[in-house]
Protein backbone atom coordinates (compact mmCIF):
# COMPACT_ATOMS: atom_id res chain seq x y z
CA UNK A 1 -97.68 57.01 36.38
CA UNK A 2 -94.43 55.46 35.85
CA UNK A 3 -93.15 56.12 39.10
CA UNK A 4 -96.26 54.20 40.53
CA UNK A 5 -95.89 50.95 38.89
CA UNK A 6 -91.92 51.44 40.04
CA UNK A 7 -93.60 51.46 43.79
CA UNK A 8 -95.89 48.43 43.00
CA UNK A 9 -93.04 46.21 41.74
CA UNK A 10 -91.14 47.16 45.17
CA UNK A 11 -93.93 46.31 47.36
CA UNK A 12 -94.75 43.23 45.04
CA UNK A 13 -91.63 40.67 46.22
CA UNK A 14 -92.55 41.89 50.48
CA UNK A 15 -96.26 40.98 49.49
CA UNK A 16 -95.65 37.67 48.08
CA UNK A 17 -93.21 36.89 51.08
CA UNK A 18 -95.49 37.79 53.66
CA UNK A 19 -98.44 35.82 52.03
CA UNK A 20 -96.36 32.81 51.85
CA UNK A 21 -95.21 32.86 55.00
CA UNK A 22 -98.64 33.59 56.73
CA UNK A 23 -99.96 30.82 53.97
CA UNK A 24 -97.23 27.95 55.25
CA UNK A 25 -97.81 26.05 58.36
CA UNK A 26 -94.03 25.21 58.58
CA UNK A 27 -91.36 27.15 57.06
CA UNK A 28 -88.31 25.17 56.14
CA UNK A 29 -84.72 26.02 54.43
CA UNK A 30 -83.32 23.07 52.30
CA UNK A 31 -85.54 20.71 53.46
CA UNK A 32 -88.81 19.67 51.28
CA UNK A 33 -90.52 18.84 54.26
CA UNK A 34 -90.12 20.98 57.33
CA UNK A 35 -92.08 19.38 60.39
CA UNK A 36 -92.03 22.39 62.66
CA UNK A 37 -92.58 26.16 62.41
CA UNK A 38 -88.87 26.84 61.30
CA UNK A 39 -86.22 24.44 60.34
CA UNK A 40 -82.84 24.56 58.71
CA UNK A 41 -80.93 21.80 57.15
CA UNK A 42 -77.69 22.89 57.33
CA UNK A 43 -75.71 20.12 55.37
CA UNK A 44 -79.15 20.21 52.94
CA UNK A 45 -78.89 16.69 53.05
CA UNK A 46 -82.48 15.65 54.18
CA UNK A 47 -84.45 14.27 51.19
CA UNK A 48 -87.73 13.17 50.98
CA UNK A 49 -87.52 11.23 54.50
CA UNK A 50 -84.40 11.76 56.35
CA UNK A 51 -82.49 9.90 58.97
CA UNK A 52 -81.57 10.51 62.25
CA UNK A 53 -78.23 11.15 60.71
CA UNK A 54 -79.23 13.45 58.36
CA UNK A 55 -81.44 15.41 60.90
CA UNK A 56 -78.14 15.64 63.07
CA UNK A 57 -77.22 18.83 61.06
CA UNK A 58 -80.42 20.37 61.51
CA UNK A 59 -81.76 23.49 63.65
CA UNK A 60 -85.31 23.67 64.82
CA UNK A 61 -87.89 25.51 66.67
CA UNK A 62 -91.21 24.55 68.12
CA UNK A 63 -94.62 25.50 68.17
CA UNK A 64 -93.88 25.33 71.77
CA UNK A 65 -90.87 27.44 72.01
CA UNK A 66 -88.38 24.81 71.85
CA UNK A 67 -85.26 25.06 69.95
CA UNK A 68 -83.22 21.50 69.04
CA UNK A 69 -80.15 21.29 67.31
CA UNK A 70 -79.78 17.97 65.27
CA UNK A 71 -82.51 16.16 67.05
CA UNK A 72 -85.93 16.54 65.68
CA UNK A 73 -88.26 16.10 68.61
CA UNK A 74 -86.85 18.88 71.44
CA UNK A 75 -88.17 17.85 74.90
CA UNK A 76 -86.07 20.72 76.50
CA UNK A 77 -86.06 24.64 75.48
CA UNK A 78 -82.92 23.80 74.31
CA UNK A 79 -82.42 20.06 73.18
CA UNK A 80 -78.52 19.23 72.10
CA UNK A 81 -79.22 15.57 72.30
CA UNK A 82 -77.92 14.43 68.66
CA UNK A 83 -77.50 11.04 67.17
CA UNK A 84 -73.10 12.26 66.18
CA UNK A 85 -72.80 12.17 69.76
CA UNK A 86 -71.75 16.14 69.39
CA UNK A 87 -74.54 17.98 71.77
CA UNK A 88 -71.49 19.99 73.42
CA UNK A 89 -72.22 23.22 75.43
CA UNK A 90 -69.37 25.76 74.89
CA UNK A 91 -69.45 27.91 77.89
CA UNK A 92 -67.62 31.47 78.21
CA UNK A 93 -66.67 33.81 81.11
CA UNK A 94 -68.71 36.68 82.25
CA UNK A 95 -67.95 39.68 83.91
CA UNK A 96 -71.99 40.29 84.78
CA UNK A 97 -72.54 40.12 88.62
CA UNK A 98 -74.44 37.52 89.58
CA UNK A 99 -77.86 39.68 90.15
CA UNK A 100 -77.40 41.21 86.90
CA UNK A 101 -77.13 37.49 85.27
CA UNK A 102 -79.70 36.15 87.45
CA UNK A 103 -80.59 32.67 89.61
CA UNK A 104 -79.24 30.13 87.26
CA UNK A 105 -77.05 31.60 84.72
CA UNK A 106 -73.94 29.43 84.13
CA UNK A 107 -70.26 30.59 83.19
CA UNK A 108 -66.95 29.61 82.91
CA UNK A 109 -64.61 30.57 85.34
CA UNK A 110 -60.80 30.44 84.06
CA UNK A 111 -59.72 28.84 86.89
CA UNK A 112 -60.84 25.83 85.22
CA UNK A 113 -64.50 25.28 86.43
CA UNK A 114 -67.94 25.81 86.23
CA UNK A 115 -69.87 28.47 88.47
CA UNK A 116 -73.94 29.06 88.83
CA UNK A 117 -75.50 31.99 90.12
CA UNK A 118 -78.24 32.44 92.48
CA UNK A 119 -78.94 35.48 92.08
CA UNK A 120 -76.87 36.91 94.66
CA UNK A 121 -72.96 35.26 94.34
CA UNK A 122 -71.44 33.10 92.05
CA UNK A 123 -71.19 29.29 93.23
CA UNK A 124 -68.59 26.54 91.93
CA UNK A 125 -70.20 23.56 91.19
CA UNK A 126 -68.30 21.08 92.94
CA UNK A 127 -65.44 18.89 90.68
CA UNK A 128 -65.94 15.80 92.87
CA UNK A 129 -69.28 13.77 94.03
CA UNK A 130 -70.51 14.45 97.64
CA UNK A 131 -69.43 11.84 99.87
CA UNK A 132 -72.31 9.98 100.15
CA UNK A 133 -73.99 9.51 103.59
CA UNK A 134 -73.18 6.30 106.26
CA UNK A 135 -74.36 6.33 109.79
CA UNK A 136 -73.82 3.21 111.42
CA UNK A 137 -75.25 3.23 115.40
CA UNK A 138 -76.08 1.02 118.39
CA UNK A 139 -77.64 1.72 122.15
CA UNK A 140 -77.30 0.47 125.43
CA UNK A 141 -79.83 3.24 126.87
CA UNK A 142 -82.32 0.69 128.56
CA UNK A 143 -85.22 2.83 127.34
CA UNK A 144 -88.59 1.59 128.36
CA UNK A 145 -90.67 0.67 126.27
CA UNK A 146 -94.82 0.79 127.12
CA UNK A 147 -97.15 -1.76 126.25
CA UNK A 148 -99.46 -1.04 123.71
CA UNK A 149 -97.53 2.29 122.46
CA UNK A 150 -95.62 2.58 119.83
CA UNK A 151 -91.65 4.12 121.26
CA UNK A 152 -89.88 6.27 119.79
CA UNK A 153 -86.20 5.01 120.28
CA UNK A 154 -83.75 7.56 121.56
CA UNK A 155 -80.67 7.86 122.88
CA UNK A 156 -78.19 6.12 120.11
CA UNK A 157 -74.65 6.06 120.19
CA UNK A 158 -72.89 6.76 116.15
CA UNK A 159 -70.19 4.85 115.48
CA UNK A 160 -70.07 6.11 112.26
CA UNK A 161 -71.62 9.57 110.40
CA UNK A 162 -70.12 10.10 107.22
CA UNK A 163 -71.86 14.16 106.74
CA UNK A 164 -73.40 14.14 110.40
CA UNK A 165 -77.01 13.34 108.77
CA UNK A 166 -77.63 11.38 112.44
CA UNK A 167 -79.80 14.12 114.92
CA UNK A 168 -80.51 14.28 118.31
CA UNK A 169 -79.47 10.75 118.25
CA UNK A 170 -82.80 9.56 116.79
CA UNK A 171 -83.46 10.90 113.58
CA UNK A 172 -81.62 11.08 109.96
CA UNK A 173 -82.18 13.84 107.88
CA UNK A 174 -81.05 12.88 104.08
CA UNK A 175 -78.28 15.24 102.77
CA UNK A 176 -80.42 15.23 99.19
CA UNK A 177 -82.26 13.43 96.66
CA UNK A 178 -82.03 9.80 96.59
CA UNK A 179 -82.55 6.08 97.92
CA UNK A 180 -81.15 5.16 101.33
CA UNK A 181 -80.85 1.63 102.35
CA UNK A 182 -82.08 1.22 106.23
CA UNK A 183 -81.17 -1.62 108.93
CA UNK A 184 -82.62 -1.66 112.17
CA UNK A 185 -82.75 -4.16 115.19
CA UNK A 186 -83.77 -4.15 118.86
CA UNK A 187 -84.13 -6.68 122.05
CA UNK A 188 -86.13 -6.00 125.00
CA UNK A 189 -84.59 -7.25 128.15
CA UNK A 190 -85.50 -10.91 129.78
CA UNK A 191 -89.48 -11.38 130.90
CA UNK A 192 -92.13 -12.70 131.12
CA UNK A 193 -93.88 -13.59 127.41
CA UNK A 194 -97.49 -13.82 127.92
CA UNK A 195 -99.00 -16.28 125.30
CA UNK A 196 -100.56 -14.51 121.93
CA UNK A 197 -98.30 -11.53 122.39
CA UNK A 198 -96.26 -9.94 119.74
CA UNK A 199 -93.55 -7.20 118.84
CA UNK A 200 -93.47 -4.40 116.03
CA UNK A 201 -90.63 -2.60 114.87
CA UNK A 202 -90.84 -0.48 112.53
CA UNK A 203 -88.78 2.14 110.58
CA UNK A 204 -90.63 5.76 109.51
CA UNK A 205 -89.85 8.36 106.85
CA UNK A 206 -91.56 11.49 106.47
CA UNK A 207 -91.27 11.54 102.22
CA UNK A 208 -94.77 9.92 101.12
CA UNK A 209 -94.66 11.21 97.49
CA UNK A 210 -92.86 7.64 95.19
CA UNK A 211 -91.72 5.98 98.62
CA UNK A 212 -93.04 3.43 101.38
CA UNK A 213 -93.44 5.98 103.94
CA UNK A 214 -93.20 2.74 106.47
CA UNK A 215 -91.71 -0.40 106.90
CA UNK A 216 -92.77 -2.83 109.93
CA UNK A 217 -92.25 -5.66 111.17
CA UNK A 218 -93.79 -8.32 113.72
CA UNK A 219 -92.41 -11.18 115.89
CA UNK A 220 -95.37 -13.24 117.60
CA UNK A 221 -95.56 -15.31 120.51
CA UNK A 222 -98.54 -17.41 119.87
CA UNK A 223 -99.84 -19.45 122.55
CA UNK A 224 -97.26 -21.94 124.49
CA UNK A 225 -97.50 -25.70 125.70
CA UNK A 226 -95.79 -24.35 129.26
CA UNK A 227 -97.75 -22.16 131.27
CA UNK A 228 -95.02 -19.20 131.47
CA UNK A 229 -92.20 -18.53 128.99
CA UNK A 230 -89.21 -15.73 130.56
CA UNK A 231 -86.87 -14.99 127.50
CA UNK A 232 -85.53 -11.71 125.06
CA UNK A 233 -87.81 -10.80 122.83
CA UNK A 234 -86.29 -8.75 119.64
CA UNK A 235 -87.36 -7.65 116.13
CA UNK A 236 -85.91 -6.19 113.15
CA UNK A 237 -86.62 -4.19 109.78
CA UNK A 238 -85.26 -3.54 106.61
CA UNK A 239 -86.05 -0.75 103.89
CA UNK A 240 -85.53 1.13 101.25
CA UNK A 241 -86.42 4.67 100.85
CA UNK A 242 -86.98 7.34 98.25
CA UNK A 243 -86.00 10.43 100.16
CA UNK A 244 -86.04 14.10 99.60
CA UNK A 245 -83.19 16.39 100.79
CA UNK A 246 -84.11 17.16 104.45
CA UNK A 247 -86.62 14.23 104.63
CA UNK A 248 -85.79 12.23 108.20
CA UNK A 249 -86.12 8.44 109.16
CA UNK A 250 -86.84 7.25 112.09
CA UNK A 251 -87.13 4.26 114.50
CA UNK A 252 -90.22 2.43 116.70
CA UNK A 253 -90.99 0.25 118.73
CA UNK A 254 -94.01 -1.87 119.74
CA UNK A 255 -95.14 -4.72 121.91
CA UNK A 256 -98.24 -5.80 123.82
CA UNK A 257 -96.63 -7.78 126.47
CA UNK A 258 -98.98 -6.06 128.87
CA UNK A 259 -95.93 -4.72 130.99
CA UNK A 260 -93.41 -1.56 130.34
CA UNK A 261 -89.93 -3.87 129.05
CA UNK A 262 -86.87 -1.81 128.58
CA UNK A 263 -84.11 -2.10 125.52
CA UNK A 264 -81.65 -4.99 126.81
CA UNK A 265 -78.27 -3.14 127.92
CA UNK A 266 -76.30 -4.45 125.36
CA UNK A 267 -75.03 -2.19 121.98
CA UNK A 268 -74.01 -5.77 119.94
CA UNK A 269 -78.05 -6.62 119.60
CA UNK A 270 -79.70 -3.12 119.75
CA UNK A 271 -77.94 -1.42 116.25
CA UNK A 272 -79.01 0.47 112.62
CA UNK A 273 -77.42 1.44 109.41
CA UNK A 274 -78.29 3.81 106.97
CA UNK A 275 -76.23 3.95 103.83
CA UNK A 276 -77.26 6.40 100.79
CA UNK A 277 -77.15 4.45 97.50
């Protein structure tokens, strides 16, 4: 009998632990009022209502699986974001291969950077920003242009290509995420200019998610006191876009003139820019 009550008062302390901790919604060490499933106060400094300070100190986890360390609120699966200012990362070195540590793992290299694998190789992550992208461009072609068809215009000559983003010598493809500022302007050579006639010009991305897929412009030629008007006729466009890596940009043309006109055969009034902000 004796030696039964001795296994009762063993099992007694693991009963009452489990109960309590089935019982409790949030289980928290040196803090009277824990606000997740698990947290630690560290410096036991909390109180009745603590401080941002005070929860600086603190470890955390989620009902969602997030862990934060001295922030209370994790919005990461792991949240270093404290109010000291002392979220620091320590990283070490690794001797796993990269398809042992997986796409994404991070290390230190002792070289003095940081490398990422993707699965197959370890990558450095680059000490220095990309150079961002510049392509500056004008054209003397003396493409047509057909009335009431929107052109395509072709045939540019780079002055400048910071990355080589400029294609075919019509389209820009964006190295990677970000805005790009966009300048373009055309003339059509010297012609007639029927009355109520107009011009469009228009610059085209192919990113419609958060961006103006399209900017245009028109020029109009209402109707004149002279019977026949022969002059240029030009346009230009302006925009800003919210680009995807690989998204492309493009330039068109318009008019209704009622003739084919061709670009004017002059680079100083037929130019673009494209500069990545």
């Amino acid at each position: 009998m004796i030696k039964n009550f001795n296994s009762i008062y063993k099992l007694l302390p693991g009963i009452l632990v489990f109960s309590a901790s089935t019982a409790a919604a949030q289980i928290g060490f040196f803090t009277p009022n824990p606000v997740h499933p698990l947290q630690i106060d560290a410096a036991k400094d909390n109180g009745a209502a603590p401080d941002a300070a005070k929860l600086s100190n603190d470890v955390l986890a989620t009902s969602d699986g997030k862990l934060g360390v001295g922030i209370l609120n994790p919005v990461t699966k792991v949240d270093l974001r404290s109010s000291d200012n002392k979220g620091l990362v320590g990283l070490g070195t690794s001797t796993q291969t990269p398809a042992v540590a997986g796409a994404g793992a991070i290390r230190y290299n002792v070289g003095g950077f940081l490398e990422y694998s993707d699965g197959e190789q370890w990558i450095a992550l680059p000490l220095a920003p990309p150079t961002k992208a510049l392509v500056n461009a004008s054209n003397s072609t003396s493409q047509n242009i057909t009335t009431g068809t929107s052109t395509y215009i072709t045939g540019w000559t780079e002055t400048v290509d910071v990355g080589n983003n400029f294609n075919n010598n019509d389209t820009f493809t964006a190295p990677r995420d970000g805005f790009y500022l966009v300048s373009f302007s055309i003339t059509l050579a010297s012609g007639n200019i029927p009355k109520n006639t107009f011009i469009e010009t228009a610059i085209e991305s192919s990113q419609v998610t958060d961006n103006i897929p399209i900017y245009k412009t028109v020029n109009s030629y209402p109707a004149f006191q002279v019977g026949a008007v022969s002059n240029y006729i030009s346009g230009n466009c302006n925009a800003i876009f919210n680009l995807k890596k690989d998204d492309t940009i493009k330039f068109s043309v318009k008019h209704n003139i009622g003739s084919t006109r061709s670009i004017l055969n002059d680079g100083k009034l037929n130019n673009l820019s494209i500069s990545e902000l």
